[in-house]
Protein backbone atom coordinates (compact mmCIF):
# COMPACT_ATOMS: atom_id res chain seq x y z
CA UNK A 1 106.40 57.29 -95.07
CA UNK A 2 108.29 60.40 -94.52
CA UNK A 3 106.43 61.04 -91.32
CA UNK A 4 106.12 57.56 -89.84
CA UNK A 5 109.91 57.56 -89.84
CA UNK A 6 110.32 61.30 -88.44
CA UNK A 7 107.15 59.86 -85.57
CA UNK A 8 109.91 57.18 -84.94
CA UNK A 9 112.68 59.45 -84.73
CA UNK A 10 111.33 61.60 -82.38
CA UNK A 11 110.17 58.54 -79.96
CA UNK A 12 113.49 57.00 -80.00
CA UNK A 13 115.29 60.51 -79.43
CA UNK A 14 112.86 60.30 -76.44
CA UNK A 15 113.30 56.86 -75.29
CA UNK A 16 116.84 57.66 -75.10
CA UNK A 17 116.72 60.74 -73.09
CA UNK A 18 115.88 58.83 -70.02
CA UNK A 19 118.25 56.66 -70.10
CA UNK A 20 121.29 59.03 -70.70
CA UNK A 21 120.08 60.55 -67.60
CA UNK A 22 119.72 57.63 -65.35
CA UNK A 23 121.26 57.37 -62.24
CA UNK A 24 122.30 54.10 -59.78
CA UNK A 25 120.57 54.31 -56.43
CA UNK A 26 120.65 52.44 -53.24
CA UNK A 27 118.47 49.84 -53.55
CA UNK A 28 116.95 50.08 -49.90
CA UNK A 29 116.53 53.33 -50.05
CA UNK A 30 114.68 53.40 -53.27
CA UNK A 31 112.23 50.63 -52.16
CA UNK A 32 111.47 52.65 -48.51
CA UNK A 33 110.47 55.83 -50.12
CA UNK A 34 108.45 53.75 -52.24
CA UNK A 35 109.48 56.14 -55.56
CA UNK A 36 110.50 52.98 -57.44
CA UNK A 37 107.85 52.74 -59.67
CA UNK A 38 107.05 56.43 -60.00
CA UNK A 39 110.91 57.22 -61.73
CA UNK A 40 110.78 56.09 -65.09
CA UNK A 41 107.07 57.83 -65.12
CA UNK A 42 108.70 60.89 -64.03
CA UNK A 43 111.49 60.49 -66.57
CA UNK A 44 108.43 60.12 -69.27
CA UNK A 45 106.81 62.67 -68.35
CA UNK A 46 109.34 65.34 -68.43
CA UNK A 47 111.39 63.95 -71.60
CA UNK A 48 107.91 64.24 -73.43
CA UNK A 49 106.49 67.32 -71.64
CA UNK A 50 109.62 69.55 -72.97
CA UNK A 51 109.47 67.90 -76.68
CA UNK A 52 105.74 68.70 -76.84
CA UNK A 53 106.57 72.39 -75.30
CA UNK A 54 109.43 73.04 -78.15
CA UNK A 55 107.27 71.56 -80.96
CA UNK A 56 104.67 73.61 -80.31
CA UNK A 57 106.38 76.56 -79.72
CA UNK A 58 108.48 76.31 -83.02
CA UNK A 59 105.47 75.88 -84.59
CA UNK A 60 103.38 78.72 -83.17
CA UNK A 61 106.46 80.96 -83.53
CA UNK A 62 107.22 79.70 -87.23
CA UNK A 63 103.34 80.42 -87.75
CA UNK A 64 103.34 83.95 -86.31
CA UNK A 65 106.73 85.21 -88.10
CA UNK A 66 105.13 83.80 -91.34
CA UNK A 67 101.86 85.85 -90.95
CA UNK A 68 103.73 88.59 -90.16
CA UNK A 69 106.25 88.47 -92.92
CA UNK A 70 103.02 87.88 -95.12
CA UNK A 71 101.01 90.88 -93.63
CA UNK A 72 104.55 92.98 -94.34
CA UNK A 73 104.85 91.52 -97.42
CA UNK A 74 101.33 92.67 -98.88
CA UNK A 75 101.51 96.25 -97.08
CA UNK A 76 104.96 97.04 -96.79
CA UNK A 77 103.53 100.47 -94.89
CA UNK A 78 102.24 98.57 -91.89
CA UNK A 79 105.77 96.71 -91.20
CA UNK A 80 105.92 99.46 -88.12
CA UNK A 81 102.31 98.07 -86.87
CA UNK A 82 103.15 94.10 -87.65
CA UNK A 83 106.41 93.74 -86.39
CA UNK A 84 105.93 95.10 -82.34
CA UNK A 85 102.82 92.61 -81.69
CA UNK A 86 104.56 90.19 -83.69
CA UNK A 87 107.35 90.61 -81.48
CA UNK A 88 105.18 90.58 -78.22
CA UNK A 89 103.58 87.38 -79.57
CA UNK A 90 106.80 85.59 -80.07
CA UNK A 91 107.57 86.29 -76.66
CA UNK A 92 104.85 85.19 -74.94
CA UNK A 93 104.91 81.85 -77.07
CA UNK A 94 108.72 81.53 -75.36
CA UNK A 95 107.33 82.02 -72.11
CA UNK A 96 105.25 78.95 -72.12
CA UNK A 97 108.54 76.77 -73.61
CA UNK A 98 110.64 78.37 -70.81
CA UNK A 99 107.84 77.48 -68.37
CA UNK A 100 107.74 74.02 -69.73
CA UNK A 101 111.49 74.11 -69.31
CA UNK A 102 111.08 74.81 -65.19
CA UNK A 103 108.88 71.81 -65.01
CA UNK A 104 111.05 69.71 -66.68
CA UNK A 105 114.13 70.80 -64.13
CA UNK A 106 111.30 70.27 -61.31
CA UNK A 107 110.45 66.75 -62.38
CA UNK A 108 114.16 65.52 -63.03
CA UNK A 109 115.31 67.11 -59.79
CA UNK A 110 112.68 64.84 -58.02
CA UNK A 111 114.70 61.45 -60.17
CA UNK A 112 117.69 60.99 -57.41
């Protein structure tokens, strides 16, 4: 139960996203270019692509600190060893939610 209603949260968190960020456009326009159809998949796209990006990354990173804090936890001695791959880790997990990020901007700067 707990999850079906967190599933639901997330979706409607989502659903809403696009419209907060809808814009009016000419309606000519919008039919010449022949985008009309192609918006709200864009909007989709990027309002899911970023949620998917930060869950996973706050999950890998929650992961990796854990094992770490576990590994330091057991052999106090190694925290010098854990904590700068750890650390390399974590950022390389950010890198892929900040990449994420740039194709979101991409994709909503193509929504007029």
């Amino acid at each position: 139960m707990k999850r079906t209603v967190q599933f639901l949260t997330v979706l409607f968190i989502l659903g809403i996203s696009a419209a907060a960020f809808a814009q009016g456009a000419d309606a000519a326009a919008v039919r010449q270019s022949g985008l009309a159809s192609n918006y709200g998949w864009i909007a989709l796209a990027a309002g899911l692509g970023i949620g998917i990006a930060a869950l996973g990354g706050g999950i890998g990173q929650g992961r990796a600190a854990a094992a770490a804090l576990d590994g330091i936890a057991r052999n106090p001695g190694a925290a010098g060893q854990i904590r700068g791959p750890m650390i390399l880790g974590l950022a390389l997990i950010e890198s892929l939610v900040i990449y994420a990020l740039v194709v979101f901007f991409i994709l909503s700067g193509k929504i007029h």
